[in-house]
Protein backbone atom coordinates (compact mmCIF):
# COMPACT_ATOMS: atom_id res chain seq x y z
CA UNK A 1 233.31 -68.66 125.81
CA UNK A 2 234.98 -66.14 127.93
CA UNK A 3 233.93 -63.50 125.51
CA UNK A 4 230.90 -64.51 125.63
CA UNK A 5 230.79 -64.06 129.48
CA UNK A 6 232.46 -60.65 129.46
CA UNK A 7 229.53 -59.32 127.11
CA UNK A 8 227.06 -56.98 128.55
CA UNK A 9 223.80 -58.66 128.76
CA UNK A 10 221.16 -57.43 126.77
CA UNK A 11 218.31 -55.13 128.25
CA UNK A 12 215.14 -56.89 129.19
CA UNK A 13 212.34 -55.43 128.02
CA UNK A 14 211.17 -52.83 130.28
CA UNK A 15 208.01 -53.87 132.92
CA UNK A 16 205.92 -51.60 134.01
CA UNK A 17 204.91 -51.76 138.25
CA UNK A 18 201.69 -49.99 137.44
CA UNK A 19 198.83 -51.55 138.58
CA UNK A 20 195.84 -52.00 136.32
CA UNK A 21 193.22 -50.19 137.57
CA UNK A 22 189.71 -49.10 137.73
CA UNK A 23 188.87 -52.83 135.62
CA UNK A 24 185.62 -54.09 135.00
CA UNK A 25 184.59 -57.67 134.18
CA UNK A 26 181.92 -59.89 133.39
CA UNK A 27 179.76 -62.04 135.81
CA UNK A 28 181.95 -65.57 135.47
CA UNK A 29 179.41 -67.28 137.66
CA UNK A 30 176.06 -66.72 138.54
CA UNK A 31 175.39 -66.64 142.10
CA UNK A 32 172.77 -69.59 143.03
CA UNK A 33 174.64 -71.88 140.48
CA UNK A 34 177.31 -74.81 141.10
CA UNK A 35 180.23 -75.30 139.40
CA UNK A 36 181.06 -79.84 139.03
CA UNK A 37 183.66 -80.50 141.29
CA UNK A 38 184.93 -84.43 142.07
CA UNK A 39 183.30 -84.03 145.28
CA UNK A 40 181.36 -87.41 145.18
CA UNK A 41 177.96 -85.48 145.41
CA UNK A 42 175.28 -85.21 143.09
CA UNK A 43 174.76 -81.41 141.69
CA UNK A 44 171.33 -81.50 143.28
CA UNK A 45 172.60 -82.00 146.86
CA UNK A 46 175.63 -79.61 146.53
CA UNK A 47 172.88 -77.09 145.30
CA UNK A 48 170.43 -77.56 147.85
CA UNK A 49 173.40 -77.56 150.65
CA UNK A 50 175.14 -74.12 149.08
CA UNK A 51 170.83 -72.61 149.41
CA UNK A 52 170.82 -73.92 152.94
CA UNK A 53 174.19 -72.58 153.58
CA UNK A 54 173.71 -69.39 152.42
CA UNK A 55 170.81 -68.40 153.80
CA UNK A 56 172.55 -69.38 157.60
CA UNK A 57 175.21 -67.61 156.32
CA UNK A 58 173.54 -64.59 155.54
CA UNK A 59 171.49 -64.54 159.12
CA UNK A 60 174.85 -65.05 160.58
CA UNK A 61 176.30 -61.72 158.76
CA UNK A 62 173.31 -60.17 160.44
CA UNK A 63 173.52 -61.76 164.39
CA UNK A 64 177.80 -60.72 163.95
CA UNK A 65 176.85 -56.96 163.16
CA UNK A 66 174.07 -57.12 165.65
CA UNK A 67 176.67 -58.21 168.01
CA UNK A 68 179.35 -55.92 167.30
CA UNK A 69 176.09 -52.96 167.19
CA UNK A 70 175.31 -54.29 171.02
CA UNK A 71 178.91 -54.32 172.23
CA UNK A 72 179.58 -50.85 171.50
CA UNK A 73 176.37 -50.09 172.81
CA UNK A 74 176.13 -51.54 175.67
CA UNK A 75 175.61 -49.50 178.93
CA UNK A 76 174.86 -49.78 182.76
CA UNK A 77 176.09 -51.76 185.74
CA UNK A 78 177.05 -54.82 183.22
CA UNK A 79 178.40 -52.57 180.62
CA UNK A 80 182.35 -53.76 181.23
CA UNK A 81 181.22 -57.75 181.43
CA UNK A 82 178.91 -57.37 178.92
CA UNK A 83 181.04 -55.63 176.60
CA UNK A 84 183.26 -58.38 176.36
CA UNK A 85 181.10 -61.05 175.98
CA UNK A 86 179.50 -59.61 173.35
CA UNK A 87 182.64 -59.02 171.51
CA UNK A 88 183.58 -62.15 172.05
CA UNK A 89 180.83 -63.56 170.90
CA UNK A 90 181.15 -61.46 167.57
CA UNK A 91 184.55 -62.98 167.08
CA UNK A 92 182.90 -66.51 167.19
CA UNK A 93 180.51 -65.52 164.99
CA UNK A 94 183.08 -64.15 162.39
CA UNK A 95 184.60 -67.56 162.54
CA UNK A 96 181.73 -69.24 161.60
CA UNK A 97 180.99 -67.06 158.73
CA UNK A 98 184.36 -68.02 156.83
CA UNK A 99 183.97 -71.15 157.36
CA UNK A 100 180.19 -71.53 156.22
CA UNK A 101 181.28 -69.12 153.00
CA UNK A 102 184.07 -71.08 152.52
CA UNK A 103 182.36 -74.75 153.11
CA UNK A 104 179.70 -73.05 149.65
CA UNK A 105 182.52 -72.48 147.90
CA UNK A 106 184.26 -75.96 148.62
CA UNK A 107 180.41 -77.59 146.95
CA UNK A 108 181.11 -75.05 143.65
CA UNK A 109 178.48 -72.39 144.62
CA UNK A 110 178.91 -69.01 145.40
CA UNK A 111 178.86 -67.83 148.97
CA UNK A 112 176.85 -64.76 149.72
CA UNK A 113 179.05 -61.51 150.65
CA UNK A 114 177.35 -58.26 149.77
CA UNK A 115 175.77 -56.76 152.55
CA UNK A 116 172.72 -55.14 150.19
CA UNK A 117 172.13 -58.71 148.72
CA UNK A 118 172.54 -60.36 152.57
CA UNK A 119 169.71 -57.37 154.11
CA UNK A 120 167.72 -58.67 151.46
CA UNK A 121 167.47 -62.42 151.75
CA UNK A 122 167.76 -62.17 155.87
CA UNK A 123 165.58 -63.50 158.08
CA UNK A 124 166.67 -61.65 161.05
CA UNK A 125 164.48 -59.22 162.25
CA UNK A 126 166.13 -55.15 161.53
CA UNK A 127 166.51 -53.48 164.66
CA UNK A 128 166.52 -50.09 165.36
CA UNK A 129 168.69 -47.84 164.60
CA UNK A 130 169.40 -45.90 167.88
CA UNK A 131 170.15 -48.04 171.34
CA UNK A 132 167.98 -50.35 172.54
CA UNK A 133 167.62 -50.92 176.96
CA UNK A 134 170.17 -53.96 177.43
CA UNK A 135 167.62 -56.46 178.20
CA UNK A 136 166.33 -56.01 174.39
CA UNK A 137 169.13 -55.65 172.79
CA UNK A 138 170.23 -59.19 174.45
CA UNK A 139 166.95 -60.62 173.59
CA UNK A 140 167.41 -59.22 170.61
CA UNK A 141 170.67 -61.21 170.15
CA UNK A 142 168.18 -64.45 171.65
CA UNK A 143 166.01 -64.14 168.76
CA UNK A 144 168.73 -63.91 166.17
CA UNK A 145 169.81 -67.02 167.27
CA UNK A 146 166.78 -68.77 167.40
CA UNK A 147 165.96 -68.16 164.16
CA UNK A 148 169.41 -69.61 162.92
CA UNK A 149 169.15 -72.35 165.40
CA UNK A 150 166.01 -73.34 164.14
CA UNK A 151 166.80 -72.97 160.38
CA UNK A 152 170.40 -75.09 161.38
CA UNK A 153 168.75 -77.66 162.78
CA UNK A 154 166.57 -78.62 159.77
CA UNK A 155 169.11 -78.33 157.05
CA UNK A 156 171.31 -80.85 159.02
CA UNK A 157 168.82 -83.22 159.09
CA UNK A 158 168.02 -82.90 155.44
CA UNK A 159 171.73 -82.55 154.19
CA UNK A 160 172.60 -85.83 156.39
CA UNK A 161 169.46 -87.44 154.47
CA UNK A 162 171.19 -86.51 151.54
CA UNK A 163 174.60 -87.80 151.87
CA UNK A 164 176.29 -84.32 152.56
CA UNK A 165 178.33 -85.35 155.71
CA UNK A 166 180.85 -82.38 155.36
CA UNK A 167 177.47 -79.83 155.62
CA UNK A 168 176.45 -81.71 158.04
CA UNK A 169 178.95 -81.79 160.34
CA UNK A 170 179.55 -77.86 159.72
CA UNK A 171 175.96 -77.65 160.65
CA UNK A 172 176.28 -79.51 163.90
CA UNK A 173 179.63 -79.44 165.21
CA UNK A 174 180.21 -75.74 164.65
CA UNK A 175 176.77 -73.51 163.90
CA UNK A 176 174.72 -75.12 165.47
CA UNK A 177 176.83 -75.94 169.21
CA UNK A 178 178.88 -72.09 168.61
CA UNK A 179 174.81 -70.78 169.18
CA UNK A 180 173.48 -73.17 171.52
CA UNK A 181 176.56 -72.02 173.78
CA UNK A 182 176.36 -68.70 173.27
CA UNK A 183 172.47 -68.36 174.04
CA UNK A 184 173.34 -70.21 177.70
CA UNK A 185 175.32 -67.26 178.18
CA UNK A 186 173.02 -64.66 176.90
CA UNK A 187 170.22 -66.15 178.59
CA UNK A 188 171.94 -65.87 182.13
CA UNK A 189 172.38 -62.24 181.76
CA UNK A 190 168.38 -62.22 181.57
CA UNK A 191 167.81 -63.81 185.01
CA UNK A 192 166.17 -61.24 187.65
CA UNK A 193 168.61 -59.95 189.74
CA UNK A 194 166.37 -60.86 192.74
CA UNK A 195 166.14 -65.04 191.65
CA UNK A 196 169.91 -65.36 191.64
């Protein structure tokens, strides 16, 4: 046994640290399609929720570069308070996004990610490319919101309807109340100077 010991263990076979790169793969999933999870919903609600869900999601992708666009770009009297707000407004909006992508992926679907493919299903409104006055590019911001708001509001109703309580409640407690707050704030920065 002691011999056995004192012998010089034999060489593993040598590993290589070099990283596989530059690989290619097929599609394993087809975005728009469910995988069957044990989720206690039927494959048609969990596909209707991940459509809902990704179309707010994509309109969200859109209002967090449009907010991060308006932050840097933001100029005047109200540039330093403004800045700020807007930035922290991006970083609730960049919240929300993981957790809608991540709510898709929780019903088996995929959640939408590429910017080309998000431009093309969005239906936020492409603004310029140079600066805007501030009062646009804040109403600007308005719109985006509206638009969400208004598409949140009616897939909450119609996922409750159809048993999805976990959409739902992403729906409500979080899109839906992160925009209606942050509109109250955009919206004050619209008052006339003269009415305040």
């Amino acid at each position: 046994m002691a011999e056995h010991l004192a012998r010089p263990a034999e060489a593993a076979p040598t590993r290589h640290s070099q990283p596989w790169l530059h690989q290619h793969g097929k599609e394993i999933q087809a975005f728009g399609t469910v995988r069957q999870f044990p989720l206690a919903l039927a494959y048609e609600t969990r596909m209707y929720s991940c459509q809902r869900l990704n179309q707010i999601l994509a309109d969200t992708q859109i209002l967090y570069a449009l907010y991060k666009k308006h932050h840097w770009l933001m100029r005047g009297p109200t540039f330093y308070p403004l800045h700020l707000l807007l930035d922290k407004h991006a970083g609730e909006q960049l919240e929300l996004l993981d957790k809608i992508a991540e709510r898709v992926q929780t019903l088996g679907g995929i959640a939408i990610g590429d910017p080309r493919h998000v431009a093309e299903i969005t239906r936020i409104e492409r603004a310029p490319n140079g600066a805007e006055a501030v009062p646009a590019m804040l109403s600007r911001l308005l719109d985006a919101h509206e638009a969400i708001l208004t598409d949140a509001h009616d897939a909450a109703e119609r996922t409750a309807k159809q048993g999805d309580d976990g959409t739902n409640d992403l729906i409500v407690s979080d899109v839906i109340r992160t925009g209606e707050l942050q509109v109250w704030f955009l919206t004050e920065h619209l008052v006339p100077a003269e009415e305040v």
